[in-house]
Protein backbone atom coordinates (compact mmCIF):
# COMPACT_ATOMS: atom_id res chain seq x y z
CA UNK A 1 -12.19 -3.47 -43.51
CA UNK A 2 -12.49 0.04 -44.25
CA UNK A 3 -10.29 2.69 -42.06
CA UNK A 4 -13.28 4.69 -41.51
CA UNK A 5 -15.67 2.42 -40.67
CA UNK A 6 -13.14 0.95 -37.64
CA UNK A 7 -12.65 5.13 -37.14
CA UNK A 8 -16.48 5.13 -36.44
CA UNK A 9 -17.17 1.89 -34.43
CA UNK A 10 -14.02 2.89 -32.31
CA UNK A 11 -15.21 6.71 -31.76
CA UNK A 12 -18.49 5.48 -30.66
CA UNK A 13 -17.93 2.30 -28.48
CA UNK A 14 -15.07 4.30 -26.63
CA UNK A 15 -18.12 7.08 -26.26
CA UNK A 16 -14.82 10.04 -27.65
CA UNK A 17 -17.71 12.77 -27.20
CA UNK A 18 -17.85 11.96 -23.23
CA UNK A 19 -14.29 13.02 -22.87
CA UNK A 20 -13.58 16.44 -24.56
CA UNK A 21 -11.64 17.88 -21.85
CA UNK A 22 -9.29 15.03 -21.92
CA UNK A 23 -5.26 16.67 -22.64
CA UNK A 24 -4.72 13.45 -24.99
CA UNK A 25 -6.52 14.26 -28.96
CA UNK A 26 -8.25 11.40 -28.81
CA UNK A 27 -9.21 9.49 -31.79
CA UNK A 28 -7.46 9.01 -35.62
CA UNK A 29 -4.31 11.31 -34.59
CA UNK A 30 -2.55 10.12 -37.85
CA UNK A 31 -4.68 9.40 -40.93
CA UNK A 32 -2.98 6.43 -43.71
CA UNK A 33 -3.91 3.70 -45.59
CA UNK A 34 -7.85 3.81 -46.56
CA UNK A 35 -8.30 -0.35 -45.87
CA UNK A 36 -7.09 -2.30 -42.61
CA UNK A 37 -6.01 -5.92 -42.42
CA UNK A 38 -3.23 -5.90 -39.82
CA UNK A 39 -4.14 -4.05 -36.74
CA UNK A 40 -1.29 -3.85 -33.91
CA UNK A 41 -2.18 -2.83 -30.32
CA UNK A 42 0.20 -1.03 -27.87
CA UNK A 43 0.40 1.27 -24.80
CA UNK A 44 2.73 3.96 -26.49
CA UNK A 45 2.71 6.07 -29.53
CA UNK A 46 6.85 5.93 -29.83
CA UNK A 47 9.24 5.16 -32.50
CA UNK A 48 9.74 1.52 -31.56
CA UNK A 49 6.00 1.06 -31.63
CA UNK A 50 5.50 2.37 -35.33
CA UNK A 51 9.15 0.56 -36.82
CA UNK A 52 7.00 -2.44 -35.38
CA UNK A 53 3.92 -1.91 -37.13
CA UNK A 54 6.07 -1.04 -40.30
CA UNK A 55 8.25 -4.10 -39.92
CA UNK A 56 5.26 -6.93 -39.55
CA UNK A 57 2.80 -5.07 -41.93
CA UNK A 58 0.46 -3.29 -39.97
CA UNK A 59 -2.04 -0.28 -41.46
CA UNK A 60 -3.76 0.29 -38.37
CA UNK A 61 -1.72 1.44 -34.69
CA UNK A 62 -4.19 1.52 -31.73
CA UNK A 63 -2.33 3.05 -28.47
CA UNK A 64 -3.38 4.12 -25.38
CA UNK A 65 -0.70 6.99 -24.88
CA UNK A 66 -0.72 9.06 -28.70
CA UNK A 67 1.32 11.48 -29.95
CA UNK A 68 -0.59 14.42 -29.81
CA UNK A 69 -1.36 16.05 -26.72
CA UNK A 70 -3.43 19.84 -26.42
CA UNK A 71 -1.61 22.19 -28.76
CA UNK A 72 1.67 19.65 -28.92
CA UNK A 73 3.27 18.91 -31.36
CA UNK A 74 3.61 22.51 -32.91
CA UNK A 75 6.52 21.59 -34.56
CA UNK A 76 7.29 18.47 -37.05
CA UNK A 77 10.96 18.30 -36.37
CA UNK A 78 13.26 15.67 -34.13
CA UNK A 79 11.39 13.11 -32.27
CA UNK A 80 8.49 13.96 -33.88
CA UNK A 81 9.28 14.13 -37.02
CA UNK A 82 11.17 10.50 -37.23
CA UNK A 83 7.50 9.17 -35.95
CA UNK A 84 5.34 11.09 -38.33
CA UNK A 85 7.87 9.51 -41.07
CA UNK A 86 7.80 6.13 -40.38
CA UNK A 87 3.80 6.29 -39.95
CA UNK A 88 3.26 8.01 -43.51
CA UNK A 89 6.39 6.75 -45.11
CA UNK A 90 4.44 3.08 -44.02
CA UNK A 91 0.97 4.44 -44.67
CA UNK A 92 0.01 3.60 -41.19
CA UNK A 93 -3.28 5.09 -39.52
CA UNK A 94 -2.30 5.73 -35.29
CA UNK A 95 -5.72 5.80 -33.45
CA UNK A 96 -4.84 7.28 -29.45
CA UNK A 97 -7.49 6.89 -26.68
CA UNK A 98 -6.52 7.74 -23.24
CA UNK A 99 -9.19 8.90 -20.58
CA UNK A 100 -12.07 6.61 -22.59
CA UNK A 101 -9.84 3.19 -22.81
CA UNK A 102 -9.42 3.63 -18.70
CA UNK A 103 -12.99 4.25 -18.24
CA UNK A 104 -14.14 2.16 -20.87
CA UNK A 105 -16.61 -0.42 -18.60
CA UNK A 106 -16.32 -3.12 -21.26
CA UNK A 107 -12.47 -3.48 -22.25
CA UNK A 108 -11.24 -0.80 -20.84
CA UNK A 109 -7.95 -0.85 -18.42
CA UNK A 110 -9.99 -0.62 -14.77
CA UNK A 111 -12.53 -3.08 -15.93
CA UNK A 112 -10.25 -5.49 -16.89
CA UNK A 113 -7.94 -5.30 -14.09
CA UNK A 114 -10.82 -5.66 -11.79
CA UNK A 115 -11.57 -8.76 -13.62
CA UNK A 116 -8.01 -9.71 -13.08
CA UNK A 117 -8.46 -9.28 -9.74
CA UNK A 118 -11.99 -10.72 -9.11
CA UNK A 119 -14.02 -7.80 -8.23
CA UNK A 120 -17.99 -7.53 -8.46
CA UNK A 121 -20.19 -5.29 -7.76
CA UNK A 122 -18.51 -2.40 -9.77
CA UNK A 123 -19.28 1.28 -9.14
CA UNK A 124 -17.48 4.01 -10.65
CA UNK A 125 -14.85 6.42 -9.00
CA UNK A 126 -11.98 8.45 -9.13
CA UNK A 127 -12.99 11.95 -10.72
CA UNK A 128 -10.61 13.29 -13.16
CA UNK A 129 -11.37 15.99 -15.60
CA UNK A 130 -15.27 15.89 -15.33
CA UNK A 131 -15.36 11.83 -15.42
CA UNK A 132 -14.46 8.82 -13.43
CA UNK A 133 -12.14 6.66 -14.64
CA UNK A 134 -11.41 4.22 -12.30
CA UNK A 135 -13.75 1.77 -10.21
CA UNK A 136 -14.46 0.27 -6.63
CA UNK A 137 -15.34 -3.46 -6.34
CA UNK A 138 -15.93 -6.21 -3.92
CA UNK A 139 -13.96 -9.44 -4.09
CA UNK A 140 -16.20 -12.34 -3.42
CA UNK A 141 -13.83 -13.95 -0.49
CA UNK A 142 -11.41 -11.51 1.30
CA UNK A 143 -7.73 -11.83 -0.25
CA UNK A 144 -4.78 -10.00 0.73
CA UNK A 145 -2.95 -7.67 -1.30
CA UNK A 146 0.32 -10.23 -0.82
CA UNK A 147 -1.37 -12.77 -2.90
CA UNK A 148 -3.04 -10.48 -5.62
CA UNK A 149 0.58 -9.31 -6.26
CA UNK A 150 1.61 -13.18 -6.86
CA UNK A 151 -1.57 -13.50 -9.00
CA UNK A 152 -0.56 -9.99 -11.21
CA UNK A 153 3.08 -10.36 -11.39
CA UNK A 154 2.53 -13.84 -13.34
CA UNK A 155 -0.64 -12.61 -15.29
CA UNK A 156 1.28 -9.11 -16.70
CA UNK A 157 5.23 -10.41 -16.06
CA UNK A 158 5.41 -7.24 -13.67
CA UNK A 159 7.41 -6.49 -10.77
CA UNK A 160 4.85 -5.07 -8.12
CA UNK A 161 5.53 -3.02 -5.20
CA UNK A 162 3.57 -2.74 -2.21
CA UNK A 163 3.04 -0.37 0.67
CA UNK A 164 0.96 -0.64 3.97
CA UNK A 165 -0.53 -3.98 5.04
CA UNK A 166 0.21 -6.71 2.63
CA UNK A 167 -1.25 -9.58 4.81
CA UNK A 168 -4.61 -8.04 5.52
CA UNK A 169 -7.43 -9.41 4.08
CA UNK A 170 -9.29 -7.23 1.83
CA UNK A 171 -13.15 -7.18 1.02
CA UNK A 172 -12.99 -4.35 -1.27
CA UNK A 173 -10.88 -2.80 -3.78
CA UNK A 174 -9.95 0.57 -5.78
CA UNK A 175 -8.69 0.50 -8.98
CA UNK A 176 -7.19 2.88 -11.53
CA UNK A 177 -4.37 1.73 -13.81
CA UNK A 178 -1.30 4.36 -14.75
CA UNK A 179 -0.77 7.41 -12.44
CA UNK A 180 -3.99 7.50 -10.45
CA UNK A 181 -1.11 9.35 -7.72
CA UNK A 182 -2.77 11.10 -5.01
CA UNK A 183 -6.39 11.47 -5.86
CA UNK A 184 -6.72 7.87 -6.37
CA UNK A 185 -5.48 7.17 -3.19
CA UNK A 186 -7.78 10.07 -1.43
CA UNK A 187 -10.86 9.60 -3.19
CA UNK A 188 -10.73 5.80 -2.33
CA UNK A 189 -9.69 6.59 1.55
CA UNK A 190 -13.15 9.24 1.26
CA UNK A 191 -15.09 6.15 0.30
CA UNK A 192 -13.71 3.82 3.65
CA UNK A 193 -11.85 1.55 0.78
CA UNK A 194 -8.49 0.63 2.53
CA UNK A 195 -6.85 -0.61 -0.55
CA UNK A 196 -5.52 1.08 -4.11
CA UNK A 197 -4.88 -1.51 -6.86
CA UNK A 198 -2.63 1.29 -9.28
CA UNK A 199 0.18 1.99 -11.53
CA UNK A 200 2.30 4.14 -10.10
CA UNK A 201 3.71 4.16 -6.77
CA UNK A 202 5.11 7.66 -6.28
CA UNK A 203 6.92 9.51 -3.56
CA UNK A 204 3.82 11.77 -2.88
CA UNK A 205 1.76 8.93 -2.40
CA UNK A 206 3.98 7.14 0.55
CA UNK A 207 3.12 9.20 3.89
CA UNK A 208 -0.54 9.53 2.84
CA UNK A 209 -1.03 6.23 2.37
CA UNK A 210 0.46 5.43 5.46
CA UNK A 211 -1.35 7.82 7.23
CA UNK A 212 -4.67 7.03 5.82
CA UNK A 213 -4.15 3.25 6.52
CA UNK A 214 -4.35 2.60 2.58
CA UNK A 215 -2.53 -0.45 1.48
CA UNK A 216 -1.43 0.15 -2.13
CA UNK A 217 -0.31 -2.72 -4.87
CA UNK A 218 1.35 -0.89 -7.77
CA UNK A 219 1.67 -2.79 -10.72
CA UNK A 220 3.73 0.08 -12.92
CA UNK A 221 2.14 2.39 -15.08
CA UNK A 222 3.33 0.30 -18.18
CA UNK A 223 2.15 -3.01 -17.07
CA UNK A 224 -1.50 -1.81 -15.31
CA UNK A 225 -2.25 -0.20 -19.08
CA UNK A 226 -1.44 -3.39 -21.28
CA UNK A 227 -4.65 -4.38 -19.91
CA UNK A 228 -7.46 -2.42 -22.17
CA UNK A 229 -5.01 -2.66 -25.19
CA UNK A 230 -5.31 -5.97 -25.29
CA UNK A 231 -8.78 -6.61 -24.81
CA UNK A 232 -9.23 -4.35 -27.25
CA UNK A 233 -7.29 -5.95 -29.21
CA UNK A 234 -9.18 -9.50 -28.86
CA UNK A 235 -12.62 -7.61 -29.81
CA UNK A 236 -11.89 -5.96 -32.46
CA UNK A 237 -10.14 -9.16 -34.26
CA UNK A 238 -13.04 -11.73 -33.27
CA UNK A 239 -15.80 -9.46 -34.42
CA UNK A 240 -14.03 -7.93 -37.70
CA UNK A 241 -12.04 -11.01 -38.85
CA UNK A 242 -8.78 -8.37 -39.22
CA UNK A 243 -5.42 -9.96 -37.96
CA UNK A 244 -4.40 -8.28 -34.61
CA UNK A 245 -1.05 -8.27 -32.78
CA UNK A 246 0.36 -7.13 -29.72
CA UNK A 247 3.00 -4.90 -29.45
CA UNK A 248 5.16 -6.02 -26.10
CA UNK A 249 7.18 -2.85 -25.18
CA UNK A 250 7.78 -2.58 -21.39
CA UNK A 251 9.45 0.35 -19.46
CA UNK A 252 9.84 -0.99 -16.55
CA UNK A 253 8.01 2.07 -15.22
């Protein structure tokens, strides 16, 4: 298919215009080839991702994390400069969403790891820069956060971590993939949610949550954001007939 016309369909499903104050340039960060038939999906605009794309054919990158952040990069040279080759020496397009794939309600990485999880009854939450990203849901039996970490572990191949009360049954849930951090885990206490499904586990987090009787299941901010990517990745090949792949690059993080 044409570049520009999966440009266009991408810009508007993701809804681009309804996150302007986001710090990632959302959108084509790196324009190449004009026609797409190998599209490959990843979490991170890096070096390893685009040697990838270049090595199994791809002219279309879709990550979650780009490469080009506010006023960076404001000089081609180093890092950048050995990505921006291998993208253009490949003629490879790189398309970046960040804030819009973890809000997205459809594929995005909340709404499928509340699917993940079982949760109904969606509403959103977790302001951040103007919008929320994340959402609050109900699981249709309780279940404790010991046995969702059994169920994610073998569904993403992650390592969880968990803090609070791992064998208390849960009726509701917050979620927000990557480094929801300390407003995540506020803004879902505010709401009389007693349990974070996240990310990132960090240092800040560990007293409050303790404190605020919050139990928290961190996935790791790679593994929660493989999530949208990938369903992403599934749309886009069933409804345009381009081959898709998957880009499996974890951090451990």
């Amino acid at each position: 298919m044409k570049r520009d016309d999966l440009v266009a369909w991408l810009d508007r499903e993701l809804d681009l215009s309804a996150y302007r104050s986001d710090h990632s340039n959302n959108g084509l960060q790196v324009e190449g080839a004009q026609e797409v038939t190998r599209a490959l999906f990843a979490v991170d605009g890096c070096l390893a991702t685009f040697r990838l794309a270049a090595e199994r054919g791809a002219d279309f990158i879709f990550v979650h994390h780009g490469i080009s952040w506010g006023g960076e990069p404001r000089r081609f040279t180093g890092v950048t400069a050995e990505r921006l080759r291998t993208l253009f020496g490949s003629g490879i397009n790189l398309y970046a969403a960040h804030l819009p794939l973890d809000a997205n309600p459809v594929f995005g990485n909340n709404a499928e790891l509340c699917r993940l999880a079982g949760l109904g009854k969606r509403i959103p939450y977790c302001r951040y820069d103007g919008v929320d990203i994340g959402f609050i849901g109900e699981f249709e039996a309780p279940v404790t956060a010991t046995e969702l970490k059994t169920r994610f572990e073998k569904e993403l191949k992650c390592a969880a971590q968990l803090l609070g009360a791992p064998d208390r049954p849960q009726g509701k849930a917050a979620v927000v993939s990557g480094g929801g951090g300390l407003d995540a885990l506020e803004q879902a206490a505010a709401t009389g949610v007693k349990f974070l499904l996240t990310g990132e586990l960090t240092h800040v987090m560990y007293h409050y949550a303790l404190e605020l009787d919050m139990t928290v299941l961190a996935l790791g901010h790679y593994a929660s954001e493989t999530t949208g990517p990938r369903a992403l990745m599934e749309r886009i090949g069933r409804e345009f007939g381009i081959e898709t792949l998957f880009a499996e690059l974890p951090t451990g993080l």
